[in-house]
PDB file of N, CA and C in Angstrom:
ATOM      1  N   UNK A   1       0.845  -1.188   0.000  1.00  0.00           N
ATOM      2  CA  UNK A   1       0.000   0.000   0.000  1.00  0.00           C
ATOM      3  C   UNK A   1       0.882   1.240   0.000  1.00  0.00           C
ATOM      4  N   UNK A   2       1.299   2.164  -0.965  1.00  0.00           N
ATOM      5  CA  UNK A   2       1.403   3.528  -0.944  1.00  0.00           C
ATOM      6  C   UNK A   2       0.272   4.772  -1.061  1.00  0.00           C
ATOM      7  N   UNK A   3       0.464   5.325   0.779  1.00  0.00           N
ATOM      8  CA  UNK A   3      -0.787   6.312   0.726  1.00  0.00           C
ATOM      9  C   UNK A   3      -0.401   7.119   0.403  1.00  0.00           C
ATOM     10  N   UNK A   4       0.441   7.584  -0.595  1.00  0.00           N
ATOM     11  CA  UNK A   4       0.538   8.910  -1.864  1.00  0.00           C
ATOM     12  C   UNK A   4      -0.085   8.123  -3.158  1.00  0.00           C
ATOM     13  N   UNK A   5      -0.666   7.404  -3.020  1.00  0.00           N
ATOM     14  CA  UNK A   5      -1.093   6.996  -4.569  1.00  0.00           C
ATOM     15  C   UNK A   5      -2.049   6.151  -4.401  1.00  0.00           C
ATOM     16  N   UNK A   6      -2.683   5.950  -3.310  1.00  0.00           N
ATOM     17  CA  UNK A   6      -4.227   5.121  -3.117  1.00  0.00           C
ATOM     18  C   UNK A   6      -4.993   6.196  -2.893  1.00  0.00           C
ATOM     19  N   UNK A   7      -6.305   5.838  -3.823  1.00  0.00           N
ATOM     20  CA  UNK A   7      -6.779   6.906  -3.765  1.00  0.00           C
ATOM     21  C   UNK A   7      -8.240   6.825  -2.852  1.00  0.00           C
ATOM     22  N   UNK A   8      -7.721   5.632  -1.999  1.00  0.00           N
ATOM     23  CA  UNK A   8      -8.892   5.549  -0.830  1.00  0.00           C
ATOM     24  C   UNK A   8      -8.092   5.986   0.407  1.00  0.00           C
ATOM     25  N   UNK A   9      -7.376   6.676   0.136  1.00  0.00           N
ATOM     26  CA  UNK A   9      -6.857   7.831   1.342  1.00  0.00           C
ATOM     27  C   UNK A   9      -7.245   9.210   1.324  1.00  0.00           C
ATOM     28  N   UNK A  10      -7.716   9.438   1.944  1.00  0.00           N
ATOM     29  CA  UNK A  10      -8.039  11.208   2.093  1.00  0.00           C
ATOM     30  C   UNK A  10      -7.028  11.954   2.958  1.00  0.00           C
ATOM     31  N   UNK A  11      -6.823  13.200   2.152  1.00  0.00           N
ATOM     32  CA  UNK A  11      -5.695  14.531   2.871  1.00  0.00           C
ATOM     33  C   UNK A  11      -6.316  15.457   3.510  1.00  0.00           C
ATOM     34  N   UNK A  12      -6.435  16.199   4.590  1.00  0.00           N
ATOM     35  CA  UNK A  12      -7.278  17.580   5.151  1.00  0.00           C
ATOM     36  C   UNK A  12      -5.492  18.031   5.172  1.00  0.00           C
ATOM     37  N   UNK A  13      -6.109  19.371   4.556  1.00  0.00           N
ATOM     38  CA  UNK A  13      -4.333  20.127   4.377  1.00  0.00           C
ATOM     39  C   UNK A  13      -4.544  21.434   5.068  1.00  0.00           C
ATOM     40  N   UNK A  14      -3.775  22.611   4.729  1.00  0.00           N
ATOM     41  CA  UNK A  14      -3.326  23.579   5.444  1.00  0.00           C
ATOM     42  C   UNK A  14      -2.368  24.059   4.312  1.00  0.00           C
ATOM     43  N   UNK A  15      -2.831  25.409   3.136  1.00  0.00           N
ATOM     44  CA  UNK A  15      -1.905  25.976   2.959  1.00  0.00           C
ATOM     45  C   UNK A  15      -1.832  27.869   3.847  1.00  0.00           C
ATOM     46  N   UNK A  16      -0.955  28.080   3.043  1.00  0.00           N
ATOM     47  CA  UNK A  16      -0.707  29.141   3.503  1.00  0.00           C
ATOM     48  C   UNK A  16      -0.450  29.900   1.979  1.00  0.00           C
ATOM     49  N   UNK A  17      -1.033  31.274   1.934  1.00  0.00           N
ATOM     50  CA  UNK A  17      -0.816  32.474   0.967  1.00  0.00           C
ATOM     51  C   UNK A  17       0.327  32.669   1.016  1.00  0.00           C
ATOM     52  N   UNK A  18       1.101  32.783  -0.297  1.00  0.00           N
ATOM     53  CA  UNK A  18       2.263  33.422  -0.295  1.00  0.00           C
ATOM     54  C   UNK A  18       2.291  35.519  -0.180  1.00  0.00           C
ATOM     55  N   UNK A  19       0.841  35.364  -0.511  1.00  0.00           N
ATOM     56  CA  UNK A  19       0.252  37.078  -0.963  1.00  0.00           C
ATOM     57  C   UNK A  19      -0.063  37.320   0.150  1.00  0.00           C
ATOM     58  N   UNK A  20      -0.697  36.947   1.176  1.00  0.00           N
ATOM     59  CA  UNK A  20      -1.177  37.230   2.107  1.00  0.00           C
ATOM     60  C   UNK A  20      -1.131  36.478   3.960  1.00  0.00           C
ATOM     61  N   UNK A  21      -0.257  35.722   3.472  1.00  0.00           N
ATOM     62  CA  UNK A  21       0.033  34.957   4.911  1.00  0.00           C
ATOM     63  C   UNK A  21      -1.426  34.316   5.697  1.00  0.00           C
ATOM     64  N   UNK A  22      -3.113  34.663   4.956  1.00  0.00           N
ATOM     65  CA  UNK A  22      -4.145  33.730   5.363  1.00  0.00           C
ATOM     66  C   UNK A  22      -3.848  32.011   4.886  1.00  0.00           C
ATOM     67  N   UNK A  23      -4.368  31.561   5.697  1.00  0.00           N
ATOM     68  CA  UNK A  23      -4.505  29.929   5.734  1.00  0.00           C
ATOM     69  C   UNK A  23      -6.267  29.492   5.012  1.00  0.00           C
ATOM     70  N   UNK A  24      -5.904  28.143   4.260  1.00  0.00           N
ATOM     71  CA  UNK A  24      -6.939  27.890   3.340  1.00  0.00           C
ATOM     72  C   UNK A  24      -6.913  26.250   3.733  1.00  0.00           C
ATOM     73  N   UNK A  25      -8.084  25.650   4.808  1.00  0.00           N
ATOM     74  CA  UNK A  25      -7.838  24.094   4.829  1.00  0.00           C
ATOM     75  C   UNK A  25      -9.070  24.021   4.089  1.00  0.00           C
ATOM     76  N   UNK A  26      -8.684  22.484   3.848  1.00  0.00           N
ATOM     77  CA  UNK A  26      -9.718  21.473   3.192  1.00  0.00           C
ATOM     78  C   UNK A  26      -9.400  20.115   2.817  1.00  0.00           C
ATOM     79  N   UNK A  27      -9.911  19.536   2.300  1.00  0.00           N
ATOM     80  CA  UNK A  27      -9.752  17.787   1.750  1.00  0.00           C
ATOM     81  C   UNK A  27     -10.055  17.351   0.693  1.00  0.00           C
ATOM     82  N   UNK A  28      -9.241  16.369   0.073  1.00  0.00           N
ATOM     83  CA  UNK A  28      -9.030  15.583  -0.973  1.00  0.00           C
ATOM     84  C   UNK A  28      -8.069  14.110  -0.810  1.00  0.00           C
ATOM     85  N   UNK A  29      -8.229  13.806  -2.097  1.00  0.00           N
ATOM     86  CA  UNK A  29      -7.789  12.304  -2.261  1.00  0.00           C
ATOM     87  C   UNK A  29      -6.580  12.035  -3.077  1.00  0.00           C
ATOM     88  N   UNK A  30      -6.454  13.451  -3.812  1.00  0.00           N
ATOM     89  CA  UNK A  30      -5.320  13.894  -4.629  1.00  0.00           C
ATOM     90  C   UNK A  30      -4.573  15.011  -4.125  1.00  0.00           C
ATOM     91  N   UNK A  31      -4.095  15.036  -3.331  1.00  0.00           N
ATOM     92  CA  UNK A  31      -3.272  15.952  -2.666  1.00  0.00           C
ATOM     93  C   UNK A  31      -2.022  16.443  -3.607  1.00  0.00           C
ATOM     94  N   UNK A  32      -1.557  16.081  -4.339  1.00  0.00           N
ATOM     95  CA  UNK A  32      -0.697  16.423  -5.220  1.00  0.00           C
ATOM     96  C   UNK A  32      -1.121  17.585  -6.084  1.00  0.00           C
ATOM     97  N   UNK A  33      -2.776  16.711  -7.067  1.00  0.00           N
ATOM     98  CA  UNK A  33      -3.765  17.468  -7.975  1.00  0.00           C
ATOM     99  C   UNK A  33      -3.988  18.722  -7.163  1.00  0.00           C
ATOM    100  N   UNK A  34      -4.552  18.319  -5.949  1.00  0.00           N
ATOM    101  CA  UNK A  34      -5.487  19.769  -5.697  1.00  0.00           C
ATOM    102  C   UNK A  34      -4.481  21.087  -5.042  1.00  0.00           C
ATOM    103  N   UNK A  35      -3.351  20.627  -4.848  1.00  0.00           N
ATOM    104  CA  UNK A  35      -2.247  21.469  -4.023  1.00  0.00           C
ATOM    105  C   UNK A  35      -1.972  22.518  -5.766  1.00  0.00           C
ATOM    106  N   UNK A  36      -1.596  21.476  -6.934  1.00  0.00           N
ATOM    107  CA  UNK A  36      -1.471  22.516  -7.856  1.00  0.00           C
ATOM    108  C   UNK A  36      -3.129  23.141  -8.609  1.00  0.00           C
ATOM    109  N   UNK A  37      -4.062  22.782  -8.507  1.00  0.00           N
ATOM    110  CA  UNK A  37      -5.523  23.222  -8.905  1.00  0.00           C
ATOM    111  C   UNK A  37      -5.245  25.061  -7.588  1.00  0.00           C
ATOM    112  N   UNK A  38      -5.247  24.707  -6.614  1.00  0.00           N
ATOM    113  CA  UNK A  38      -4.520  25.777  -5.664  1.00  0.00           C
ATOM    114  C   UNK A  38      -3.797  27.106  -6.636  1.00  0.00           C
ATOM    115  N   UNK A  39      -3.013  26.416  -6.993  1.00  0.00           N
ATOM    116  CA  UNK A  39      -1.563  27.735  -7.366  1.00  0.00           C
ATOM    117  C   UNK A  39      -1.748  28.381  -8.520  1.00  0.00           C
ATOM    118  N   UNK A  40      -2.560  27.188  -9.456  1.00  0.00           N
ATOM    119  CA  UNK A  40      -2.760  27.671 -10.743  1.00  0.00           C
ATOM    120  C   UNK A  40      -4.540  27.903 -11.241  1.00  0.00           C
ATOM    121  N   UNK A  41      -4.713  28.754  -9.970  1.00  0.00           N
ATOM    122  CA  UNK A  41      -6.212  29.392  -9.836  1.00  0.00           C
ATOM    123  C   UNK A  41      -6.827  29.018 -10.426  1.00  0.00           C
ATOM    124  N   UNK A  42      -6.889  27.371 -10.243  1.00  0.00           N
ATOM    125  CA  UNK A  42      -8.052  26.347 -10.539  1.00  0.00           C
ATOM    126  C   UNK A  42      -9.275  25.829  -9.665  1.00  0.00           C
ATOM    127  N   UNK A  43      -9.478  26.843  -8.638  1.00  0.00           N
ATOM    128  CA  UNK A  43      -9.954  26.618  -7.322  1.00  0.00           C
ATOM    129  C   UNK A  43     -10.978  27.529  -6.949  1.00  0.00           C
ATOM    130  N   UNK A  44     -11.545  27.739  -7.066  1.00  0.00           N
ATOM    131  CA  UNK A  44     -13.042  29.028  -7.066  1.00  0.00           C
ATOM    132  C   UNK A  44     -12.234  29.921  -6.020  1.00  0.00           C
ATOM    133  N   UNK A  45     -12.901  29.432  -4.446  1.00  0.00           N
ATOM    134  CA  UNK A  45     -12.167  29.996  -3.173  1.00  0.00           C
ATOM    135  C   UNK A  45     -10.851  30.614  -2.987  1.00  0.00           C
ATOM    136  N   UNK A  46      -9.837  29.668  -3.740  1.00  0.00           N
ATOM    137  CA  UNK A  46      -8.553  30.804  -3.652  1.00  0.00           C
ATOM    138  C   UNK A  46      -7.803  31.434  -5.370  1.00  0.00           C
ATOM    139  N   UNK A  47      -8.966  31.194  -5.718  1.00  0.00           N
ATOM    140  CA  UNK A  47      -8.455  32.056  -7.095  1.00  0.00           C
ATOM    141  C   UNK A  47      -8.167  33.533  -6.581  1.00  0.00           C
ATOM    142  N   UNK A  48      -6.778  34.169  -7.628  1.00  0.00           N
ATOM    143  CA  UNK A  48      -6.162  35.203  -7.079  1.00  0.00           C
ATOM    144  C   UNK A  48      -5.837  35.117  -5.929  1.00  0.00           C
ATOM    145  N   UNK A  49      -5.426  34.203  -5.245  1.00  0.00           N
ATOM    146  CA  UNK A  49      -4.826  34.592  -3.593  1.00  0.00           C
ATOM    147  C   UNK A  49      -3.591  33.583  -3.529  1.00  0.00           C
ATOM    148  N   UNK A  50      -2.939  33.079  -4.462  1.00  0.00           N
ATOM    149  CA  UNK A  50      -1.623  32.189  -4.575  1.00  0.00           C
ATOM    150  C   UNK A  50      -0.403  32.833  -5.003  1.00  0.00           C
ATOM    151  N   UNK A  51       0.367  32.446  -5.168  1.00  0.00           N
ATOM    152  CA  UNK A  51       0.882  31.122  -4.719  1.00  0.00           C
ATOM    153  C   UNK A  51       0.520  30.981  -3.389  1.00  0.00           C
ATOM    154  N   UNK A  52       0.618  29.113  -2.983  1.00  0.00           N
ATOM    155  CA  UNK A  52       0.418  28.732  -1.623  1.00  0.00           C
ATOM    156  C   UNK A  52       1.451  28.003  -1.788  1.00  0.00           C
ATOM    157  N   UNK A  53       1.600  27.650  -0.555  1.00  0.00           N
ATOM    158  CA  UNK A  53       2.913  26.716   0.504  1.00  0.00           C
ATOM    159  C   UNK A  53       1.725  25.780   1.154  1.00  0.00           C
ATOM    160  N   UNK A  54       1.975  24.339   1.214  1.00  0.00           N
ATOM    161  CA  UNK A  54       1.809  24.015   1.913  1.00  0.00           C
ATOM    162  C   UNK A  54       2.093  23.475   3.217  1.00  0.00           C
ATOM    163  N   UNK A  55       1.740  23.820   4.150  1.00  0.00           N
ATOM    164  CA  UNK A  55       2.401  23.630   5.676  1.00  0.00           C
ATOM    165  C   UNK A  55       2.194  22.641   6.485  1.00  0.00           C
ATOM    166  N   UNK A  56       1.070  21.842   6.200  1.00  0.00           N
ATOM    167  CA  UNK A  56       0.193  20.649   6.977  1.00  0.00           C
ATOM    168  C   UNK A  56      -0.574  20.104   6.467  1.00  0.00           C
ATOM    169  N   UNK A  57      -0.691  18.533   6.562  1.00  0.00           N
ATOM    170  CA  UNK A  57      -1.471  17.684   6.183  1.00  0.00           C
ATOM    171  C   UNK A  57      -1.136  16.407   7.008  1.00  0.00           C
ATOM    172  N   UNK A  58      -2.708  15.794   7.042  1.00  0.00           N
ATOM    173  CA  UNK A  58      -2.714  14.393   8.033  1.00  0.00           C
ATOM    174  C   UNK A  58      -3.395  14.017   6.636  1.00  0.00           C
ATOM    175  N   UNK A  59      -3.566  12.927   7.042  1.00  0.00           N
ATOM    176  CA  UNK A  59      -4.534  11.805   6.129  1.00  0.00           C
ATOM    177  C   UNK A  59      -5.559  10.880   7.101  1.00  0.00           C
ATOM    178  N   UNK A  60      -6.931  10.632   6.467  1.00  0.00           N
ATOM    179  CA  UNK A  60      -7.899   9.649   7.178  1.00  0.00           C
ATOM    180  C   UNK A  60      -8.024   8.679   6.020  1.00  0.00           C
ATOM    181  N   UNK A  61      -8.787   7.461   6.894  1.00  0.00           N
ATOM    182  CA  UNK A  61      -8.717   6.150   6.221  1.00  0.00           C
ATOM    183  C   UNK A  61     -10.495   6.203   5.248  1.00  0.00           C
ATOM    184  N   UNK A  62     -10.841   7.550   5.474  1.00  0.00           N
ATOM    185  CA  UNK A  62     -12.173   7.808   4.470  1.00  0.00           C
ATOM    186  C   UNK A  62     -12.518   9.098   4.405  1.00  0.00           C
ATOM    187  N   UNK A  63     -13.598   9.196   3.596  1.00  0.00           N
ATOM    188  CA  UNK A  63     -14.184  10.838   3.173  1.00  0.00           C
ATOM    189  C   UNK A  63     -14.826  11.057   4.143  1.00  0.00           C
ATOM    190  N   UNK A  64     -15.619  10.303   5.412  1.00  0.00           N
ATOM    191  CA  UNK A  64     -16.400  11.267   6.318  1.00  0.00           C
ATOM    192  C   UNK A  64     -15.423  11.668   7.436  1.00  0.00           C
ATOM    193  N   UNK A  65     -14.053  10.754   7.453  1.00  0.00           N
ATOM    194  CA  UNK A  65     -13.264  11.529   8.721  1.00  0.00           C
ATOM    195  C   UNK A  65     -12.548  12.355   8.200  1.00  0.00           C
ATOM    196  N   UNK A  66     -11.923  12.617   7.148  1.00  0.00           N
ATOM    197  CA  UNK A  66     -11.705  13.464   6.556  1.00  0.00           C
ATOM    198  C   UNK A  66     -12.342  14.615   6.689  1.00  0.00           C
ATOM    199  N   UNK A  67     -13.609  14.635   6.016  1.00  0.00           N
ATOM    200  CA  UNK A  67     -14.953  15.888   6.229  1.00  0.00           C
ATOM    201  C   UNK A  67     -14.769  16.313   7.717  1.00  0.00           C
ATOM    202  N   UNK A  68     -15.306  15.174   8.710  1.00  0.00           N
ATOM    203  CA  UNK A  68     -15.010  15.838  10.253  1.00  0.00           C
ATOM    204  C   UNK A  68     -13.840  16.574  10.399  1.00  0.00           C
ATOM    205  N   UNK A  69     -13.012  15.837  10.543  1.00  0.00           N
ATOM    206  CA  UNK A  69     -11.261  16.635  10.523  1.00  0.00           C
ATOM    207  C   UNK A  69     -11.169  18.026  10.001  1.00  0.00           C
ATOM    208  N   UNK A  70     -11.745  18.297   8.451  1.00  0.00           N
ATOM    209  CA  UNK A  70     -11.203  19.284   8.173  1.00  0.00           C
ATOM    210  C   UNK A  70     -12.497  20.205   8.794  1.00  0.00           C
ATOM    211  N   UNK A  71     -13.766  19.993   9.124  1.00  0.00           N
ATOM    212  CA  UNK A  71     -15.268  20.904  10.057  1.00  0.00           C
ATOM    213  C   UNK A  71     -14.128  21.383  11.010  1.00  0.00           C
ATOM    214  N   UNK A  72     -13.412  20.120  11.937  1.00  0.00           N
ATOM    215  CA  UNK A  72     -12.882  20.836  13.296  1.00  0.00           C
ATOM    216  C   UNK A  72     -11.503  21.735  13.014  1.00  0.00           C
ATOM    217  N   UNK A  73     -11.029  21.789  11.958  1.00  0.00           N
ATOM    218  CA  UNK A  73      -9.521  22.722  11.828  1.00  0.00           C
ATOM    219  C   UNK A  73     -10.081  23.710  11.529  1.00  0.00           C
ATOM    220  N   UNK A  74     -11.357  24.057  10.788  1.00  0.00           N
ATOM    221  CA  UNK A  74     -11.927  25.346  10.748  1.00  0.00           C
ATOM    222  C   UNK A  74     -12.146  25.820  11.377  1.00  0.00           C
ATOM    223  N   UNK A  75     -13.094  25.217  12.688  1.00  0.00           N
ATOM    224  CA  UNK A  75     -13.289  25.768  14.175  1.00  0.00           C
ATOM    225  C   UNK A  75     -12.157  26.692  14.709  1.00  0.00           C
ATOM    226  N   UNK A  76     -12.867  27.072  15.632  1.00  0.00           N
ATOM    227  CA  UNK A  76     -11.824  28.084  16.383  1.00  0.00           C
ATOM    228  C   UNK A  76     -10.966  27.145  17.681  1.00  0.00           C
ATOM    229  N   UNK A  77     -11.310  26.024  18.107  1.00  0.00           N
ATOM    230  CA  UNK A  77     -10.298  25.086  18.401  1.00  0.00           C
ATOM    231  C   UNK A  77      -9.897  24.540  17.279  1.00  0.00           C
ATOM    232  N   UNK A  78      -9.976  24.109  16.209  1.00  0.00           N
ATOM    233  CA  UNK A  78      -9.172  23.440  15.469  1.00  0.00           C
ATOM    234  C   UNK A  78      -8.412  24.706  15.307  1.00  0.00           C
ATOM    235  N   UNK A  79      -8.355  25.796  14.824  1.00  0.00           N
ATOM    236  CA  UNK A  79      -7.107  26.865  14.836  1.00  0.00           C
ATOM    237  C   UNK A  79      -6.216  26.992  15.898  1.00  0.00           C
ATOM    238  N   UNK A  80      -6.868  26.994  16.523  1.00  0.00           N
ATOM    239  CA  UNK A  80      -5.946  26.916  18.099  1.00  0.00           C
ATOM    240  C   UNK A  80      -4.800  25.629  18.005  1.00  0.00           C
ATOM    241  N   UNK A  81      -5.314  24.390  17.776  1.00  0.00           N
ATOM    242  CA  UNK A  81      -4.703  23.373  17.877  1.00  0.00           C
ATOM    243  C   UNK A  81      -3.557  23.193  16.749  1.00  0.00           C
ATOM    244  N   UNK A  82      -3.760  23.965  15.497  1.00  0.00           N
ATOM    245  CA  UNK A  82      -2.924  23.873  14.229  1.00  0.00           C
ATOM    246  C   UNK A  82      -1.475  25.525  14.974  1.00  0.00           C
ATOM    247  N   UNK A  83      -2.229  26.395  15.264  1.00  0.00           N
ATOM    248  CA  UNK A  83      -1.381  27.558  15.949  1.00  0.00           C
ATOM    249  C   UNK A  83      -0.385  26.939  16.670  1.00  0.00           C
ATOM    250  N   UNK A  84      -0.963  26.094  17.690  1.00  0.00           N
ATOM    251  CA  UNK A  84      -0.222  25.231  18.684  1.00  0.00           C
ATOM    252  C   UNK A  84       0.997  24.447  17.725  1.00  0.00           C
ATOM    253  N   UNK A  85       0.182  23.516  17.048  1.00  0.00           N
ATOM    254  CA  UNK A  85       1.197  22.509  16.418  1.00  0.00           C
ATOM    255  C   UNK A  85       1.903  22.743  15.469  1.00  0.00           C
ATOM    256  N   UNK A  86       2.184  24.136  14.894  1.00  0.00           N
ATOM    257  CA  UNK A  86       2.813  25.035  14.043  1.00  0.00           C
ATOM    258  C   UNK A  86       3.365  26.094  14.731  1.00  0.00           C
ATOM    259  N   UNK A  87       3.643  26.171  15.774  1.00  0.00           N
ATOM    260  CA  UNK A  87       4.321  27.139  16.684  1.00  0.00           C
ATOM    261  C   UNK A  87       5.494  27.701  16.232  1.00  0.00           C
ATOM    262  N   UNK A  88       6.712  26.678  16.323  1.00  0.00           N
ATOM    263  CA  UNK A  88       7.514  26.790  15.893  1.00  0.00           C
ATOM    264  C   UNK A  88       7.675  27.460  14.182  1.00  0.00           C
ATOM    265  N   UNK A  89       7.389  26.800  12.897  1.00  0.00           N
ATOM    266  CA  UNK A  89       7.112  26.986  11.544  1.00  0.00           C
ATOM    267  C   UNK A  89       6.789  28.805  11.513  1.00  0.00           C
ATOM    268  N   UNK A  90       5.379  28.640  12.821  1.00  0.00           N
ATOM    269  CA  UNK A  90       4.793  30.248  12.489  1.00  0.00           C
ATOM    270  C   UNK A  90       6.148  31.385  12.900  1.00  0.00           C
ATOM    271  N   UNK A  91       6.222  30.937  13.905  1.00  0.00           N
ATOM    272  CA  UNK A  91       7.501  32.065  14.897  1.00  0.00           C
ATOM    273  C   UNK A  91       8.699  32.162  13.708  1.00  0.00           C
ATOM    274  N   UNK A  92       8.916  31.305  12.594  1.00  0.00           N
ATOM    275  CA  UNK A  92      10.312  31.480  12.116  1.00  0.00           C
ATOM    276  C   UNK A  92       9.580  32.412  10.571  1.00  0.00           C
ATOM    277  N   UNK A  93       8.373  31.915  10.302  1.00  0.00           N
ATOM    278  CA  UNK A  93       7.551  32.699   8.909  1.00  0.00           C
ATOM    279  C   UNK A  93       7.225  34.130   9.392  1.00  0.00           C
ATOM    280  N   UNK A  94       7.023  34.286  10.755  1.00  0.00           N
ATOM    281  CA  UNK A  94       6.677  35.955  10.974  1.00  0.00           C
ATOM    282  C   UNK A  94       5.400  35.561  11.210  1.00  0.00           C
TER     283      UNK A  94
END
């Protein structure tokens, strides 16, 4: 099994604006595809706001934990918890 290339793995990611230093999560199964759909303002939501970096990603073993996962990083504890676990990364980006 390689989970960069099964595509019954799901990604909830975390980029970051190169234009603007806002953060953009969400999920997919092609994390490769949708990281460049991202940059090359193939993406409704962040058209005009790229280049992105990406900074974080987990993977779930399906699309509804996935879906949950990425509901709670939107939350204002899931920000908290990504702030937290990017502490370091943020303090050296400014």
């Amino acid at each position: 099994m390689n989970p960069v290339r099964d595509n019954k793995i799901y990604y909830v990611y975390l980029l970051q604006s190169e234009k603007n230093g806002k953060w953009y999560i969400g999920y997919t199964n092609d994390l490769r595809k949708r990281f460049n759909q991202h940059n090359f303002g193939k993406s409704t939501y962040t058209k005009n706001r790229g280049p992105f970096k990406l900074i974080y990603y987990e993977f779930c073993i399906n699309k509804q934990d996935a879906m949950s996962r990425e509901k709670y990083l939107k939350s204002g504890m899931g920000r908290r918890y990504l702030k937290n676990r990017l502490k370091r990364f943020l303090s050296l980006t400014g």
